[in-house]
C-alpha atoms as a PDB file:
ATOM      1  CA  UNK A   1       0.000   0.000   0.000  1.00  0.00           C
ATOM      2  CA  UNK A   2       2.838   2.312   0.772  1.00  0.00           C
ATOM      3  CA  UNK A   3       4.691   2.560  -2.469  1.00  0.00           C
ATOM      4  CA  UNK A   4       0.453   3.269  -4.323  1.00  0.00           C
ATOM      5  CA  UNK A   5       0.178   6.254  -1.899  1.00  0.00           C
ATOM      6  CA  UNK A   6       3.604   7.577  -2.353  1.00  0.00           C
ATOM      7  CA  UNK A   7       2.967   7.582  -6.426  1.00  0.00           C
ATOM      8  CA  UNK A   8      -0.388   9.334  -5.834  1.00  0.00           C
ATOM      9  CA  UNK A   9       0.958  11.869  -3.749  1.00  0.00           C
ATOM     10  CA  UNK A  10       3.735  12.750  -6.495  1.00  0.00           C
ATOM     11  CA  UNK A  11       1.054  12.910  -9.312  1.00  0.00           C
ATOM     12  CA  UNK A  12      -0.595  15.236  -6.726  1.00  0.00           C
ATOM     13  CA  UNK A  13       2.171  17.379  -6.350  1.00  0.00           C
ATOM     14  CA  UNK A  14       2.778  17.514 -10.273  1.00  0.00           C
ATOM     15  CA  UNK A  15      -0.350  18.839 -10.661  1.00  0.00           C
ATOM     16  CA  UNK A  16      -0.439  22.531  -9.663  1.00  0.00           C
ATOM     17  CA  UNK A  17       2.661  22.476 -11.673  1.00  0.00           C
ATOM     18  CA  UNK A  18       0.972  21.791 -14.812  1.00  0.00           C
ATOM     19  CA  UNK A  19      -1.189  24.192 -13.956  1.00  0.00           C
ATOM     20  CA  UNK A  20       0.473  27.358 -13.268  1.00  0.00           C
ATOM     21  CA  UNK A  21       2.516  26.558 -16.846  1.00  0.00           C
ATOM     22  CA  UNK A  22      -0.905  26.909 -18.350  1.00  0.00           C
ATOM     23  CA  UNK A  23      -1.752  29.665 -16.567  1.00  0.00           C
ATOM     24  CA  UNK A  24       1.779  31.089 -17.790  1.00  0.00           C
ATOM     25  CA  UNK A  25       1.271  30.137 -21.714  1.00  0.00           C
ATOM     26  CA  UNK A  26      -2.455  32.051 -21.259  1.00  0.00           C
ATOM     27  CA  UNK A  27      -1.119  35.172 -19.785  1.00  0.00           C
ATOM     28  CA  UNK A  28       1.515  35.347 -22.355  1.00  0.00           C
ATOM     29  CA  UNK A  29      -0.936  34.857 -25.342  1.00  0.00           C
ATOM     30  CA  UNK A  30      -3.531  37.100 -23.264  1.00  0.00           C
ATOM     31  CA  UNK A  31      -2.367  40.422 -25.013  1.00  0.00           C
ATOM     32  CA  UNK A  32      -2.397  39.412 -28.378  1.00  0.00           C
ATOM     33  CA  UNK A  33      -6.273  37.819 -27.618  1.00  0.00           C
ATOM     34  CA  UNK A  34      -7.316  41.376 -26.447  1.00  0.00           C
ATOM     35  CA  UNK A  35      -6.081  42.777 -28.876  1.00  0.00           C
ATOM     36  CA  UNK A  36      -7.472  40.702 -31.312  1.00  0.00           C
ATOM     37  CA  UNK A  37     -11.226  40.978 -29.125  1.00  0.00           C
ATOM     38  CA  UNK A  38     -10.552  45.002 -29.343  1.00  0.00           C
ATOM     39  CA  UNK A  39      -9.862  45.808 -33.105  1.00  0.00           C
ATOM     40  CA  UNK A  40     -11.224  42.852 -34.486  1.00  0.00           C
ATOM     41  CA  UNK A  41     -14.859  41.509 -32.311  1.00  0.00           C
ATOM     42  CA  UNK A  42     -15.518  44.675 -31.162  1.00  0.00           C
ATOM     43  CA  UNK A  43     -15.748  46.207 -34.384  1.00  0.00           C
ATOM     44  CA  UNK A  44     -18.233  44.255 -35.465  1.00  0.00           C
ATOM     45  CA  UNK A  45     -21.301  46.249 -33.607  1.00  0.00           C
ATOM     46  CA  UNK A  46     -20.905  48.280 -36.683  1.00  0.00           C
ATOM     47  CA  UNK A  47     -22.823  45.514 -38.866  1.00  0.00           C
ATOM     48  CA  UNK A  48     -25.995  46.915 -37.310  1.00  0.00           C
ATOM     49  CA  UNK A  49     -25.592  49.995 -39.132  1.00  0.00           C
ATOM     50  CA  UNK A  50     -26.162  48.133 -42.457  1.00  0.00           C
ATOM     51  CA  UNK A  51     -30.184  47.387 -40.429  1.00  0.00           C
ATOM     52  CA  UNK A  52     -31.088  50.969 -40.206  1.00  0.00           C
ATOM     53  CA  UNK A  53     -30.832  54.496 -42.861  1.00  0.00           C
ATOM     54  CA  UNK A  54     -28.450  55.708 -40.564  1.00  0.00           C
ATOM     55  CA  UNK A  55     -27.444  59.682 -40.758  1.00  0.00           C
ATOM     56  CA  UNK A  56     -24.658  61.161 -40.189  1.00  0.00           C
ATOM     57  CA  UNK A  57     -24.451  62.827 -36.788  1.00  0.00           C
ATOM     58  CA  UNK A  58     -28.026  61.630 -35.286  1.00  0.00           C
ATOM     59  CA  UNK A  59     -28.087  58.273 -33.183  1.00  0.00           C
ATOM     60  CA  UNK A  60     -28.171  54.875 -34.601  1.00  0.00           C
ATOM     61  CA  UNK A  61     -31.909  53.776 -32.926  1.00  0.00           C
ATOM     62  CA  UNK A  62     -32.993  57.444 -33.700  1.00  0.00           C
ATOM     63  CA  UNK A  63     -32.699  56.192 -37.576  1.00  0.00           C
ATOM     64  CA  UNK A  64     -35.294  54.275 -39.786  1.00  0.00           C
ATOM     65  CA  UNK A  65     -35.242  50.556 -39.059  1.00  0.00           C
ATOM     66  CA  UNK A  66     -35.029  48.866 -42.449  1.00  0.00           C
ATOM     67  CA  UNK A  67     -33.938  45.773 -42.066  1.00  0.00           C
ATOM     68  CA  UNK A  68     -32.425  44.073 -44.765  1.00  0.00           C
ATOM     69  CA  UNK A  69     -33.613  46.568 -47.210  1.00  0.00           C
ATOM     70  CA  UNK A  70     -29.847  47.287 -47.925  1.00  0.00           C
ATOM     71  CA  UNK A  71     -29.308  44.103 -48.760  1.00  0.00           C
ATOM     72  CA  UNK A  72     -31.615  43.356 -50.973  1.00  0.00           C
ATOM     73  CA  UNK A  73     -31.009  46.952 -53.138  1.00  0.00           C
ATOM     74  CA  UNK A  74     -27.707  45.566 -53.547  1.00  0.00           C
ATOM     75  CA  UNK A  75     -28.783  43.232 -55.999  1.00  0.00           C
ATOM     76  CA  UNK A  76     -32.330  44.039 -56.875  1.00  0.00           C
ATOM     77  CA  UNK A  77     -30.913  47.696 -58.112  1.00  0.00           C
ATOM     78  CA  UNK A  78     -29.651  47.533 -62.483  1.00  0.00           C
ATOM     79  CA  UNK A  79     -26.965  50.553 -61.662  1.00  0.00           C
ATOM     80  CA  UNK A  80     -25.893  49.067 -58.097  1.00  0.00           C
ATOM     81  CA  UNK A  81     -25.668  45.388 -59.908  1.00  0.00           C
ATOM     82  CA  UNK A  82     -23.707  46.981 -62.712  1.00  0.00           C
ATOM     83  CA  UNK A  83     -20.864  48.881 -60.218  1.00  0.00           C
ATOM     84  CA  UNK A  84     -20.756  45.728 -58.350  1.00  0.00           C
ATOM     85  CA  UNK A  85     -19.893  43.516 -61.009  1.00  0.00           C
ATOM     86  CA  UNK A  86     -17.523  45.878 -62.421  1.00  0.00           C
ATOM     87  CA  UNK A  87     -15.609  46.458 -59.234  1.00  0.00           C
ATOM     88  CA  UNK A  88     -15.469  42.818 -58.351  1.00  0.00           C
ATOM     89  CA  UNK A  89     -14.051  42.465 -61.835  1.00  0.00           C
ATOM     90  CA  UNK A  90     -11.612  44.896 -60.651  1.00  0.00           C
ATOM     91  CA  UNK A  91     -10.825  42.893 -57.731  1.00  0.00           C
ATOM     92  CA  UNK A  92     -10.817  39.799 -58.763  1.00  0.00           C
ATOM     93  CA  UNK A  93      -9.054  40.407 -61.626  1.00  0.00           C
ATOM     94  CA  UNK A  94      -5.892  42.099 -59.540  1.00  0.00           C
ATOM     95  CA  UNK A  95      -5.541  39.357 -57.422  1.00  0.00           C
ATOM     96  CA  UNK A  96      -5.855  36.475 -60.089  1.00  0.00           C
ATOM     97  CA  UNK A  97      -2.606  38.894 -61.865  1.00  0.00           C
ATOM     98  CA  UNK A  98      -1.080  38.775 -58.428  1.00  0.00           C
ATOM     99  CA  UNK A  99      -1.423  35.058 -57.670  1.00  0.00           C
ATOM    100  CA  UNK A 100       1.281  34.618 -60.746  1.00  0.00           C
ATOM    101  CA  UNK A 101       3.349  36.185 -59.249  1.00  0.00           C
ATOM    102  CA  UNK A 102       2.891  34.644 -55.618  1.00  0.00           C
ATOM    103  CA  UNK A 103       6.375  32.230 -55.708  1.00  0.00           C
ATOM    104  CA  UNK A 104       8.469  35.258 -56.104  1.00  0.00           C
ATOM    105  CA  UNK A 105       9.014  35.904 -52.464  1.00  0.00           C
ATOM    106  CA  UNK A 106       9.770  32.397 -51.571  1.00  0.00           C
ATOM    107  CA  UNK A 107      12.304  32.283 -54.902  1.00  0.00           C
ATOM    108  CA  UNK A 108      13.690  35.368 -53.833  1.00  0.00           C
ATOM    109  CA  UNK A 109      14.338  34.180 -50.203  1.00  0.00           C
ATOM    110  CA  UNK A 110      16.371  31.404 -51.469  1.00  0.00           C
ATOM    111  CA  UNK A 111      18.291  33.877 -53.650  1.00  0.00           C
ATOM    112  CA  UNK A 112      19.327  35.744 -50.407  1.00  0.00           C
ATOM    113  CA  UNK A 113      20.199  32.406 -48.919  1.00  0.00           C
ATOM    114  CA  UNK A 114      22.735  31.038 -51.430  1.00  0.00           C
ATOM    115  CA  UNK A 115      24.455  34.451 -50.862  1.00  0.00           C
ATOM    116  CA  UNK A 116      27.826  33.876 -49.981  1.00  0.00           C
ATOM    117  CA  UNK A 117      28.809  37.294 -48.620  1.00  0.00           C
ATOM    118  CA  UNK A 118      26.558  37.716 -45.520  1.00  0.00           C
ATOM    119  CA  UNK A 119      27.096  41.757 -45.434  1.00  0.00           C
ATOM    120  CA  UNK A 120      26.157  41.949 -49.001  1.00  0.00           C
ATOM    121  CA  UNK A 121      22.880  39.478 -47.713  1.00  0.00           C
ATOM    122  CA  UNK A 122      21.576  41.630 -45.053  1.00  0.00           C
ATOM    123  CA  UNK A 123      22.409  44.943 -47.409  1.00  0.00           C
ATOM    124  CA  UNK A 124      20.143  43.543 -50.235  1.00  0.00           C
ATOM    125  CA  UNK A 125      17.504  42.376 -47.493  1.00  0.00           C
ATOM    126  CA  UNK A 126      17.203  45.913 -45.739  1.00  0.00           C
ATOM    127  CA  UNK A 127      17.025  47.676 -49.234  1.00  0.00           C
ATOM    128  CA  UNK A 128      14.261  45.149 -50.618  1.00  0.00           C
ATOM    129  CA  UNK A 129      12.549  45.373 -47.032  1.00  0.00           C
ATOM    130  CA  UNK A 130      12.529  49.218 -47.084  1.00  0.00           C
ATOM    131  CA  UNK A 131       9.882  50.387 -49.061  1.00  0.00           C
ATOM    132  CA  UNK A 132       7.200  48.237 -47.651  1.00  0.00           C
ATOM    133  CA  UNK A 133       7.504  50.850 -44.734  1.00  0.00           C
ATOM    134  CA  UNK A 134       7.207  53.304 -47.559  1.00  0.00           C
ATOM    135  CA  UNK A 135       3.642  55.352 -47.807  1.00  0.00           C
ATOM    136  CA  UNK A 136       1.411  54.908 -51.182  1.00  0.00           C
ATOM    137  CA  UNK A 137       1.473  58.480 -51.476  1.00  0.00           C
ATOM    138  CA  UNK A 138       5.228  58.732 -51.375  1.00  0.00           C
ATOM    139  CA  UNK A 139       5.655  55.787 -53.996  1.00  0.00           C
ATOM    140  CA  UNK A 140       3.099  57.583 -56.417  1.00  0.00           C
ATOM    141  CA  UNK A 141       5.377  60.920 -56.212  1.00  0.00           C
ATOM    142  CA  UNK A 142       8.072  58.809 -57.130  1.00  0.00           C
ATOM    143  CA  UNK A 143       6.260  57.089 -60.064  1.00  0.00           C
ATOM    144  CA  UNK A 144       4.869  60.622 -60.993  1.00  0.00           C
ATOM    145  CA  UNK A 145       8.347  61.434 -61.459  1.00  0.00           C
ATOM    146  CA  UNK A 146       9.739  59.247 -63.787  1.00  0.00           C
ATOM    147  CA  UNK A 147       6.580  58.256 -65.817  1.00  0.00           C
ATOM    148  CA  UNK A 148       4.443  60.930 -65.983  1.00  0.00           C
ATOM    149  CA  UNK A 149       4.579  62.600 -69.357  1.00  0.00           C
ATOM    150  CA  UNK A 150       7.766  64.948 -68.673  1.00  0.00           C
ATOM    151  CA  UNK A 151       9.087  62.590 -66.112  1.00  0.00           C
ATOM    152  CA  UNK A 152      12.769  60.857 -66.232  1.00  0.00           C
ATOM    153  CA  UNK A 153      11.791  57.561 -67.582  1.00  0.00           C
ATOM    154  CA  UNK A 154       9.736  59.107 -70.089  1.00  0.00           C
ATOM    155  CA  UNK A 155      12.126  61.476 -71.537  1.00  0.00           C
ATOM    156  CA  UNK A 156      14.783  58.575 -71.809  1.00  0.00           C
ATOM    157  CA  UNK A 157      12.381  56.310 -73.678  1.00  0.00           C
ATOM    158  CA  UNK A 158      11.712  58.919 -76.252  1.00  0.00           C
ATOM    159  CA  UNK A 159      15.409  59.402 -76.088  1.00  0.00           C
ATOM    160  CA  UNK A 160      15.846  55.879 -77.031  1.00  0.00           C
ATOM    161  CA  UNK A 161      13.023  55.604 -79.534  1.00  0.00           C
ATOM    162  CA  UNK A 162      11.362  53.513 -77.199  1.00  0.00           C
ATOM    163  CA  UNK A 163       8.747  55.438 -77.655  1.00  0.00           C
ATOM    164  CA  UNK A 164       7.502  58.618 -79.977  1.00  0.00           C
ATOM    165  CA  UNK A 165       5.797  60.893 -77.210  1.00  0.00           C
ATOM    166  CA  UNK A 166       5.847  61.608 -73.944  1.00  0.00           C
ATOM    167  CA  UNK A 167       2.969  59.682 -72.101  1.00  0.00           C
ATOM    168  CA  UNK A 168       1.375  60.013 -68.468  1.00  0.00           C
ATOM    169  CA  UNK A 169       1.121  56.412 -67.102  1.00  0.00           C
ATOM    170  CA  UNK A 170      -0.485  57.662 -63.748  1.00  0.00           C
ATOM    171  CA  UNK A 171      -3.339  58.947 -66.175  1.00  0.00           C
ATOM    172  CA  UNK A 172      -3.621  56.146 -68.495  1.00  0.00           C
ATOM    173  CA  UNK A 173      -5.813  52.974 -68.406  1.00  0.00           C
ATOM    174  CA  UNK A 174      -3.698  50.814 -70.193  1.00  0.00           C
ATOM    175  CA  UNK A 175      -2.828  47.745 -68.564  1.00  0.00           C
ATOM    176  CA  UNK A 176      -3.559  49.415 -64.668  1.00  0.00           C
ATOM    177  CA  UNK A 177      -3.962  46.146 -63.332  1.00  0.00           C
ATOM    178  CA  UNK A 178      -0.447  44.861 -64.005  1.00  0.00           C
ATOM    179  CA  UNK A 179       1.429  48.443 -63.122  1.00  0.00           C
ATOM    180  CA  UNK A 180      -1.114  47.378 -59.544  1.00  0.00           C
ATOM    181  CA  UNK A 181       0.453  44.476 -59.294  1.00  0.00           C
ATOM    182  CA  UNK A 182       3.655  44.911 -60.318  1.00  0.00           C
ATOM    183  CA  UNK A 183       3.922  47.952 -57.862  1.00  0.00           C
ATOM    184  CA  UNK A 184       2.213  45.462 -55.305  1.00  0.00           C
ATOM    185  CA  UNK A 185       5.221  42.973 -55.687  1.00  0.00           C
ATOM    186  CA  UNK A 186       7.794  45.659 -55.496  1.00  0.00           C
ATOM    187  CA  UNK A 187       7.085  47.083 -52.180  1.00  0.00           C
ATOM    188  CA  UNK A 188       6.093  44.113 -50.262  1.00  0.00           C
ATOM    189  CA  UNK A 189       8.531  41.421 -52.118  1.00  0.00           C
ATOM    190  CA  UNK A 190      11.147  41.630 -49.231  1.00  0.00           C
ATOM    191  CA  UNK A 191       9.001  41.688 -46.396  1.00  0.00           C
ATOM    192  CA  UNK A 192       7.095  38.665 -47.681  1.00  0.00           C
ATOM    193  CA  UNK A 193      10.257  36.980 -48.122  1.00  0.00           C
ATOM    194  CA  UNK A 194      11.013  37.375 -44.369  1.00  0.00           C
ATOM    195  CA  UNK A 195       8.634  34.063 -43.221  1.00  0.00           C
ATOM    196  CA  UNK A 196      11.001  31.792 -45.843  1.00  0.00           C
ATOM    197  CA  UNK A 197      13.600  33.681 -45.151  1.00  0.00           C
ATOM    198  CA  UNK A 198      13.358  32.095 -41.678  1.00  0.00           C
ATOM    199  CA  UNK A 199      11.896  28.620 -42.626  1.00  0.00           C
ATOM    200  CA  UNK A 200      15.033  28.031 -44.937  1.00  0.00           C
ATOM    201  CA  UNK A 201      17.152  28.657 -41.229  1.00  0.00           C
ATOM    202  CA  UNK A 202      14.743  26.099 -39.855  1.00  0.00           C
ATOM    203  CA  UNK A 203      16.015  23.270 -42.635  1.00  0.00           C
ATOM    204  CA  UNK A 204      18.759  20.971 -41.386  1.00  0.00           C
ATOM    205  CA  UNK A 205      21.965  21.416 -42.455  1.00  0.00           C
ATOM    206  CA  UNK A 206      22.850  17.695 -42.347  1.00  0.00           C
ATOM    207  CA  UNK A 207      20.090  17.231 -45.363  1.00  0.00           C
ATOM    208  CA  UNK A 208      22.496  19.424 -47.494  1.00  0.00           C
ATOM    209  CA  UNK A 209      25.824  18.266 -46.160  1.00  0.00           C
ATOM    210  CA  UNK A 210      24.186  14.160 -47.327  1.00  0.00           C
ATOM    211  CA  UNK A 211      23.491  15.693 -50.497  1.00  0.00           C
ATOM    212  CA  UNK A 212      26.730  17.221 -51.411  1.00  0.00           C
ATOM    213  CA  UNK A 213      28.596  14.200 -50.118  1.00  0.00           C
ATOM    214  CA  UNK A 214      26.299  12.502 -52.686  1.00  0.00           C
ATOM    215  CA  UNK A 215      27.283  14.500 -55.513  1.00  0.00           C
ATOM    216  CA  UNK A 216      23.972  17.339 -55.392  1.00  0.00           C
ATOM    217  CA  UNK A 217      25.244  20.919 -56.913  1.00  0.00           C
ATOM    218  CA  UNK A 218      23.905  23.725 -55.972  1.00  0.00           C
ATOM    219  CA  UNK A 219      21.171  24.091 -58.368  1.00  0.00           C
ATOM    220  CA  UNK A 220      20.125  20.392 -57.229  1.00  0.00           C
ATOM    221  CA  UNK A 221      20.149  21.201 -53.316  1.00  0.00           C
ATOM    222  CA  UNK A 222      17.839  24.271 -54.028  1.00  0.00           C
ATOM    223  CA  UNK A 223      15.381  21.954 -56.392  1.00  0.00           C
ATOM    224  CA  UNK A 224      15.417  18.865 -54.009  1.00  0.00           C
ATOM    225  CA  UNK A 225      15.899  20.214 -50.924  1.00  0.00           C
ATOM    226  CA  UNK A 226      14.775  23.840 -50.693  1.00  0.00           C
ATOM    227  CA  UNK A 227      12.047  24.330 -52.120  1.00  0.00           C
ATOM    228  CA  UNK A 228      10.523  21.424 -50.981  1.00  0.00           C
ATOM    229  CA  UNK A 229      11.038  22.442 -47.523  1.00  0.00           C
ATOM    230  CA  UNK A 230       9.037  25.582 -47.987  1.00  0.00           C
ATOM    231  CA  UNK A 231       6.222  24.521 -49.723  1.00  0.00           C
ATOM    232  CA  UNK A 232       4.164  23.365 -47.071  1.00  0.00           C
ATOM    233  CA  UNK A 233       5.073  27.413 -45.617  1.00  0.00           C
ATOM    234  CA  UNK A 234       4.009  28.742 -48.894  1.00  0.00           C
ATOM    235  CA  UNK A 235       0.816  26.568 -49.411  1.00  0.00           C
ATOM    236  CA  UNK A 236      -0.218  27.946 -45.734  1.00  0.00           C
ATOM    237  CA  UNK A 237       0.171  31.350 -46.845  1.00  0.00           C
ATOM    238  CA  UNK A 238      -1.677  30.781 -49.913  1.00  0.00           C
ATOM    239  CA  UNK A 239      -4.601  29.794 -47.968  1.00  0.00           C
ATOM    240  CA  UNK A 240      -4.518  32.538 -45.389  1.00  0.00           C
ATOM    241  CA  UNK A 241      -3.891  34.889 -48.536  1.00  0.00           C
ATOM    242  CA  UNK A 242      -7.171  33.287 -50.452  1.00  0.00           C
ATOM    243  CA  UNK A 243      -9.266  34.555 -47.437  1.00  0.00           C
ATOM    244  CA  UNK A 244      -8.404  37.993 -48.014  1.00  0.00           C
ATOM    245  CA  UNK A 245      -9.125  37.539 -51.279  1.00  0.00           C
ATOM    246  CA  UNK A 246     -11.418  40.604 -51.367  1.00  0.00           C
ATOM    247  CA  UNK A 247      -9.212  42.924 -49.025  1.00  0.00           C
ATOM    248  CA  UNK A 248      -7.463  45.074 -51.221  1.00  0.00           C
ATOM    249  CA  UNK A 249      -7.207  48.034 -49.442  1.00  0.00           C
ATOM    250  CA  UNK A 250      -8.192  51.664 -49.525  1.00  0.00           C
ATOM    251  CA  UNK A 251      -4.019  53.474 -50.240  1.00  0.00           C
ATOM    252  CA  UNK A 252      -2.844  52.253 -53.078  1.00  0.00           C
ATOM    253  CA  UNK A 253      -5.787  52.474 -55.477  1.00  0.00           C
ATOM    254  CA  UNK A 254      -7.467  55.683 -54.130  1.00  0.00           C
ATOM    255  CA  UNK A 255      -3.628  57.156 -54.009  1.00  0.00           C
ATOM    256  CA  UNK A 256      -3.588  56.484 -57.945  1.00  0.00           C
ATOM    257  CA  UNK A 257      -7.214  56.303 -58.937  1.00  0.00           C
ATOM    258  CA  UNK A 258      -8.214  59.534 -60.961  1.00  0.00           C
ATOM    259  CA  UNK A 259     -11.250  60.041 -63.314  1.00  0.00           C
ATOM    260  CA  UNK A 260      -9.498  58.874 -66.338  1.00  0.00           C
ATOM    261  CA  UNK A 261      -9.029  55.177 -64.804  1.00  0.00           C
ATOM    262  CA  UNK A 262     -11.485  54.884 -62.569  1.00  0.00           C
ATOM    263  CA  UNK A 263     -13.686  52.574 -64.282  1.00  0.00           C
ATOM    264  CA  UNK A 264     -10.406  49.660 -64.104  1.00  0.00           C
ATOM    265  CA  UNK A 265      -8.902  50.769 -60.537  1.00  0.00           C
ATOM    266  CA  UNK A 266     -11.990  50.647 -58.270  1.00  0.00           C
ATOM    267  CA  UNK A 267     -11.799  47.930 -56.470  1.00  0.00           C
ATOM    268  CA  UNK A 268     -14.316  46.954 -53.611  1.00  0.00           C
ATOM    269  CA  UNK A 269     -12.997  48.224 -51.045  1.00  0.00           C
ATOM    270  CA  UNK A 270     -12.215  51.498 -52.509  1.00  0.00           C
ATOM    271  CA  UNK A 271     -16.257  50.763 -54.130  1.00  0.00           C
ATOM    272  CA  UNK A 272     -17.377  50.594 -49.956  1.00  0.00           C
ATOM    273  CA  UNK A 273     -14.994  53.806 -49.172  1.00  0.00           C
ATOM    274  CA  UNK A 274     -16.644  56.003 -52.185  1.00  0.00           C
ATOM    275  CA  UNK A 275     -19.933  54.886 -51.264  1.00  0.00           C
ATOM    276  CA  UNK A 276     -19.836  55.298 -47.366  1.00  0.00           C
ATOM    277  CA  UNK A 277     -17.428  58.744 -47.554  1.00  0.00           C
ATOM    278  CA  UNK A 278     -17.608  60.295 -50.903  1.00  0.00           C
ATOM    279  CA  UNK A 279     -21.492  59.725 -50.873  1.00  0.00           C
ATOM    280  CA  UNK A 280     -22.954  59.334 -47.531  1.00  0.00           C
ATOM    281  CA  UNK A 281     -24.130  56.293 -48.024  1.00  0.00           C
ATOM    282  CA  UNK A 282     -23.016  54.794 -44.779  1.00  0.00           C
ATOM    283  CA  UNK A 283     -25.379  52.168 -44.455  1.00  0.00           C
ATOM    284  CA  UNK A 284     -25.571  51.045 -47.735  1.00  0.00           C
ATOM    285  CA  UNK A 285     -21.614  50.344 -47.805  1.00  0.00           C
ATOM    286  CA  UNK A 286     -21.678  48.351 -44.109  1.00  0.00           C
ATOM    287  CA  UNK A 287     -23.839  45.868 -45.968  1.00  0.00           C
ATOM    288  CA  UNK A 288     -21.489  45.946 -49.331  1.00  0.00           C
ATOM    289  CA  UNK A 289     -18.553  45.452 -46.668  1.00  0.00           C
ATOM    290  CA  UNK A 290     -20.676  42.527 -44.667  1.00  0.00           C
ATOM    291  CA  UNK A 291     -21.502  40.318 -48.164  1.00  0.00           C
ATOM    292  CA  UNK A 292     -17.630  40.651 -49.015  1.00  0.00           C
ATOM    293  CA  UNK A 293     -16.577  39.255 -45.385  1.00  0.00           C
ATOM    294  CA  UNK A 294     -18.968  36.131 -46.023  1.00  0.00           C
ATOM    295  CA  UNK A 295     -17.416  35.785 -49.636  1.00  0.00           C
ATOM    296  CA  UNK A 296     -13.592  35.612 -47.675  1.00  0.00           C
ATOM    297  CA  UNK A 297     -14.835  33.091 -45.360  1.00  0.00           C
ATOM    298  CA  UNK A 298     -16.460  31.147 -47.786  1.00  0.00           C
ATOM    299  CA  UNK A 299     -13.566  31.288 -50.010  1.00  0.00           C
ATOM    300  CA  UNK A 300     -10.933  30.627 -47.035  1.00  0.00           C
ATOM    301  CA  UNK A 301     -13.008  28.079 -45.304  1.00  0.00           C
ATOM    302  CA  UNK A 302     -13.304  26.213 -49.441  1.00  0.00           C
ATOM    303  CA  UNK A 303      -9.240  26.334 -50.278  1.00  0.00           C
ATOM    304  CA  UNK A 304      -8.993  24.822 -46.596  1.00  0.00           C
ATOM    305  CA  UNK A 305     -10.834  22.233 -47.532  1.00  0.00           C
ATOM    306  CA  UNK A 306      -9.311  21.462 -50.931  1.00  0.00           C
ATOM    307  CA  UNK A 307      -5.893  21.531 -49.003  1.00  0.00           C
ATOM    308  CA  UNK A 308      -6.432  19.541 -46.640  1.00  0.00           C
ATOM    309  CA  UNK A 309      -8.283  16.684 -49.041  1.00  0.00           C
ATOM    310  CA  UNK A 310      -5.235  17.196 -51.377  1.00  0.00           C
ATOM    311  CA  UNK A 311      -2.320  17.631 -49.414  1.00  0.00           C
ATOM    312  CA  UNK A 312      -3.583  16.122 -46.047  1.00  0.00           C
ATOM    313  CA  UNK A 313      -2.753  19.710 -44.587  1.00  0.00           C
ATOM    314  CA  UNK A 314      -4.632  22.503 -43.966  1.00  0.00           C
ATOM    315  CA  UNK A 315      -4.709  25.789 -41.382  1.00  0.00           C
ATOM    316  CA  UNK A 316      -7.083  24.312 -39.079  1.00  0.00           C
END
């Protein structure tokens, strides 16, 4: 009997242990939860906005009750049905562009990585990494510089022959969903590059040191090894990237949207900001902005799914 009692009183004693290390991992996540609770749950009290005609500068319950009346104007309505469409054209059509060009951030982490010279590594990185800190409205002076019609880049091409005229590509509608993306790719391509930056550190060494003793070049380690290694990382951020599939944001296309491309550079969220602050029609663009959450969720909660049928992984 003695030796029962003595192991019960140790997994006794083990216990408030186990506890308090909980209690420890909680409190350390407990920030980032109220946080997310704050700017994220919180928030969403403004969906009941999208219920009522609210006004400007009167109380929400002092406002018609109309209950899903904004809803249904959204699609019942030929000129509302029309913008829509064309605006999710907009936006889908942006992101579809950007989706091709998705790998570049992983395939330009593993060009950092085969750099010998680690000064001339964490030189590139902080110059690639730098203008994602950059403001839209900064990078469209800059692009206003060189390419509008008397800008640098424009009076070289003409110098060239490139081109006959000078031309004002902040004005033009030509091809403004790949100068989106493109621009897109440009600022954020280091900073994206950061997560396989760091998963590429996570590989084992010994894996490349077994390959080279077999024989594997360079080229080969990257192919068979590599890449590999970080496509479960990019598949996850694929997903997670699929559910914001509608968030655009506001900067960039209302920093370079103008009345001459309008009709190709609003997207839906810039759609929601023109309607709700441009026209004062507040609740009209809660309920635009409520139908494009359920889209994301329906779209991350589908490529979840798919990935974890097909790949036997998935976010959650």
């Amino acid at each position: 009997m003695q030796p029962k009692q003595q192991a019960v009183t140790a997994r006794d004693l083990r216990r408030p242990k186990h506890k308090w290390d909980d209690y420890k991992v909680f409190l350390l996540a407990l920030p980032a939860i109220a946080i997310v609770i704050l700017f994220r749950y919180i928030p969403l009290w403004g969906w009941s906005f999208s219920l009522f005609q609210y006004k400007p500068g009167k109380d929400l319950f002092d406002c018609n009750f109309v209950g899903l009346q904004n809803f249904t104007f959204l699609f019942n309505n030929p000129v509302m049905r029309k913008n829509l469409v064309r605006v999710l054209t907009n936006t889908f059509g942006i992101h579809m562009l950007g989706y091709l060009f998705t790998p570049l951030p992983m395939l330009f982490a593993i060009f950092l990585s085969e750099m010998k010279s680690k000064r001339y590594q964490k030189l590139v990185q902080s110059v690639t990494t730098l203008p994602n800190f950059i403001s839209w409205v900064i990078i469209y002076s800059l692009m206003n510089s060189f390419f509008s019609a008397s800008g640098v880049a424009t009076k070289l091409m003409i110098q060239l022959g490139i081109v006959d005229q000078g031309f004002n590509l902040m004005t033009s509608d030509d091809h403004v969903w790949l100068y989106m993306v493109l621009l897109q790719q440009w600022k954020s391509l280091g900073w994206s590059a950061i997560i396989y930056f760091a998963s590429i550190a996570g590989i084992p060494q010994d894996m490349y040191e077994a390959a080279m003793i077999d024989g594997a070049n360079r080229m080969q380690r990257i192919w068979y090894i590599t890449i590999p290694s970080l496509i479960p990382t990019y598949f996850v951020l694929l997903i997670m990237s699929i559910g914001n599939f509608l968030n655009t944001g506001v900067d960039q296309y209302l920093t370079f949207g103008n009345a001459l491309n309008k009709q190709f550079i609003e997207v839906l969220d810039l759609y929601v900001y023109n309607l709700g602050i441009g026209s004062g029609q507040i609740s009209f663009s809660v309920a635009v902005g409520i139908m494009k959450s359920v889209v994301a969720l329906v779209l991350f909660s589908m490529a979840n799914f798919a990935s974890k049928k097909i790949r036997g992984e998935s976010v959650f």
